[in-house]
C-alpha atoms as a PDB file:
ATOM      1  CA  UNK A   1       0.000   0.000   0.000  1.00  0.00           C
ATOM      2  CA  UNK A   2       1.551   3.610  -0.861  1.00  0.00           C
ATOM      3  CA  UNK A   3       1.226   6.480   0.873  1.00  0.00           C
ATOM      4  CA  UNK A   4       0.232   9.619  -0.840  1.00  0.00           C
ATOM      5  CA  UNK A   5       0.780  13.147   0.286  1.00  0.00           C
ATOM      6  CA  UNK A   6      -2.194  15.357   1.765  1.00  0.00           C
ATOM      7  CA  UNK A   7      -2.554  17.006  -1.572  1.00  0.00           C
ATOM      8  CA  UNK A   8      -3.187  14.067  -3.607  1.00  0.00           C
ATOM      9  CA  UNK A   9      -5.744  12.633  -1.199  1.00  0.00           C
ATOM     10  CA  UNK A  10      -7.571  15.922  -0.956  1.00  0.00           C
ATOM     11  CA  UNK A  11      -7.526  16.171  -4.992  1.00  0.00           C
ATOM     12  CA  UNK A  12      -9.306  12.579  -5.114  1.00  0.00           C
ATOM     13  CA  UNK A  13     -12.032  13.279  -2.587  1.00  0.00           C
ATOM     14  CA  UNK A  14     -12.704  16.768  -4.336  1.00  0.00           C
ATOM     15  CA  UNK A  15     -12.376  14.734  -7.501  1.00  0.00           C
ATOM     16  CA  UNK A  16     -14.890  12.290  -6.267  1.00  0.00           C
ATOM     17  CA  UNK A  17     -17.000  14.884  -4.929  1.00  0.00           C
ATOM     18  CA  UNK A  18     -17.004  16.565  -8.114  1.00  0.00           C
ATOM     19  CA  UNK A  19     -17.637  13.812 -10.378  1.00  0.00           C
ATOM     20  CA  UNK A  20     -21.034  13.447  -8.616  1.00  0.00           C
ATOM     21  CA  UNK A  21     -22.448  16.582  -8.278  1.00  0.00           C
ATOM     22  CA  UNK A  22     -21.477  16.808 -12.117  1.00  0.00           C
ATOM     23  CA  UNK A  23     -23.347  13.555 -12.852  1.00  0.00           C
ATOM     24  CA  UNK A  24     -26.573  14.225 -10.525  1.00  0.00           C
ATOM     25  CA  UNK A  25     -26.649  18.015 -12.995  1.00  0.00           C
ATOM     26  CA  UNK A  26     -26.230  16.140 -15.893  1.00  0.00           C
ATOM     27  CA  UNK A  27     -28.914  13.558 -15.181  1.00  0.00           C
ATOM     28  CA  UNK A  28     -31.101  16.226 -13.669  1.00  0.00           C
ATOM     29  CA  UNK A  29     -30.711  18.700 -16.535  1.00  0.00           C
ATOM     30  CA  UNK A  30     -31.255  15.731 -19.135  1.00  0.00           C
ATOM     31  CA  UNK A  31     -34.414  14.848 -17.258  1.00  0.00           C
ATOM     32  CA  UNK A  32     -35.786  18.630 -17.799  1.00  0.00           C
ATOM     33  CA  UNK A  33     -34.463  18.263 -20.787  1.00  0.00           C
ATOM     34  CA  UNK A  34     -36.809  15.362 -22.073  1.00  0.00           C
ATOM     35  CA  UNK A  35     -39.749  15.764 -20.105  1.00  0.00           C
ATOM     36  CA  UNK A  36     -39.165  13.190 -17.695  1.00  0.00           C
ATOM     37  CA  UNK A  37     -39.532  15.705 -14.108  1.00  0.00           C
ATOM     38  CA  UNK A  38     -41.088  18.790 -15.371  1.00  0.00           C
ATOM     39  CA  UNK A  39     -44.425  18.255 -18.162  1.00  0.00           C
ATOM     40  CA  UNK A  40     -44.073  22.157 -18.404  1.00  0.00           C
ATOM     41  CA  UNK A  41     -42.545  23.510 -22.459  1.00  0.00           C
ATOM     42  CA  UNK A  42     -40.900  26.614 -20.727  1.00  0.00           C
ATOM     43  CA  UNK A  43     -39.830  27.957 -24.112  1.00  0.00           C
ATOM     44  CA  UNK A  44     -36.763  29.140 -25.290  1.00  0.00           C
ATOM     45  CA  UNK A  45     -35.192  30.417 -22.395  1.00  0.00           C
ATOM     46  CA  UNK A  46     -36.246  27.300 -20.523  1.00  0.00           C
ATOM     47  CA  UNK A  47     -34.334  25.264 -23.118  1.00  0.00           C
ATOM     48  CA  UNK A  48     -31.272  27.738 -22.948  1.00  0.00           C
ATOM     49  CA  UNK A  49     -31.147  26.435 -19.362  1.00  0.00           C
ATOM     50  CA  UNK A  50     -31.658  23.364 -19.261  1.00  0.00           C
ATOM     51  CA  UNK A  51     -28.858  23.275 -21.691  1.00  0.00           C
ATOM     52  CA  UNK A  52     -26.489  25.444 -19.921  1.00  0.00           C
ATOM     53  CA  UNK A  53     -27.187  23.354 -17.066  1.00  0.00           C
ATOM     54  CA  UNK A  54     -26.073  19.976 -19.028  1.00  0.00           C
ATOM     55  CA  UNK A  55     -22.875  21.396 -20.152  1.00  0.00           C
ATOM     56  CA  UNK A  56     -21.743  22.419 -16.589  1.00  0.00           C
ATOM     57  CA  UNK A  57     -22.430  19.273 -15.183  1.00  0.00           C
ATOM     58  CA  UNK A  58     -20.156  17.518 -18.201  1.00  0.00           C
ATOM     59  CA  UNK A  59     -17.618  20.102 -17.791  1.00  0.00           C
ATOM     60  CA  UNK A  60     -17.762  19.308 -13.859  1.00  0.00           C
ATOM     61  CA  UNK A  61     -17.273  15.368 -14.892  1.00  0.00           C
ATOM     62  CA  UNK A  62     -14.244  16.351 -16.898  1.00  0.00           C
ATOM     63  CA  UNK A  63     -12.665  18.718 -13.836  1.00  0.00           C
ATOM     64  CA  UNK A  64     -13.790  15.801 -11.158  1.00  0.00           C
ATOM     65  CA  UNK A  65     -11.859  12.649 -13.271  1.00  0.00           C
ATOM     66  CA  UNK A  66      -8.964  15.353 -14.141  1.00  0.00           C
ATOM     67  CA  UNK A  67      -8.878  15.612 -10.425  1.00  0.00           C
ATOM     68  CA  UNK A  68      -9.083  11.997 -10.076  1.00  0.00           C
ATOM     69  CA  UNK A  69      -6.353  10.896 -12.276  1.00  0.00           C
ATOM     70  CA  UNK A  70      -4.155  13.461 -10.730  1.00  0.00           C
ATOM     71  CA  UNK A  71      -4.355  12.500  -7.494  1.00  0.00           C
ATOM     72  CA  UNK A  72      -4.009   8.976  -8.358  1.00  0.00           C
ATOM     73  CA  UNK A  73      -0.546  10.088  -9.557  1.00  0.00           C
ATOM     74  CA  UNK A  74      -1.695   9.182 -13.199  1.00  0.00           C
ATOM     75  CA  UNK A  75      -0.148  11.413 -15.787  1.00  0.00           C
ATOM     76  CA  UNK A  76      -2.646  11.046 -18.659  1.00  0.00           C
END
């Protein structure tokens, strides 16, 4: 078993942190998105959103597995 520094360890529980709250967005925003939680066609700007919405949480799945892999001590 290795030991890693503080740093490292942090970076994967932020990482792992981040990787859900990106997924639970994503999911949530892609519910909106086809009508599975809200029955409501809030028009364009409602769309804008919901879209908005998606690409943080995939952009918040990127940061969180970056995160990951770094404090893994991966270098890819």
């Amino acid at each position: 078993m290795e030991i890693q520094p503080p740093g490292r360890r942090a970076a994967q529980s932020t990482g792992a942190i981040v990787v859900v709250a990106g997924a639970l967005m994503l999911v949530t925003s892609l519910a909106f998105l086809f009508g599975l939680v809200s029955d409501v066609a809030a028009g364009r700007r409602g769309l804008v959103t919901v879209l908005v919405m998606a690409l943080v949480g995939v952009l918040l799945l990127v940061l969180g597995r970056k995160l990951l892999r770094w404090g893994s001590g991966d270098r890819g």
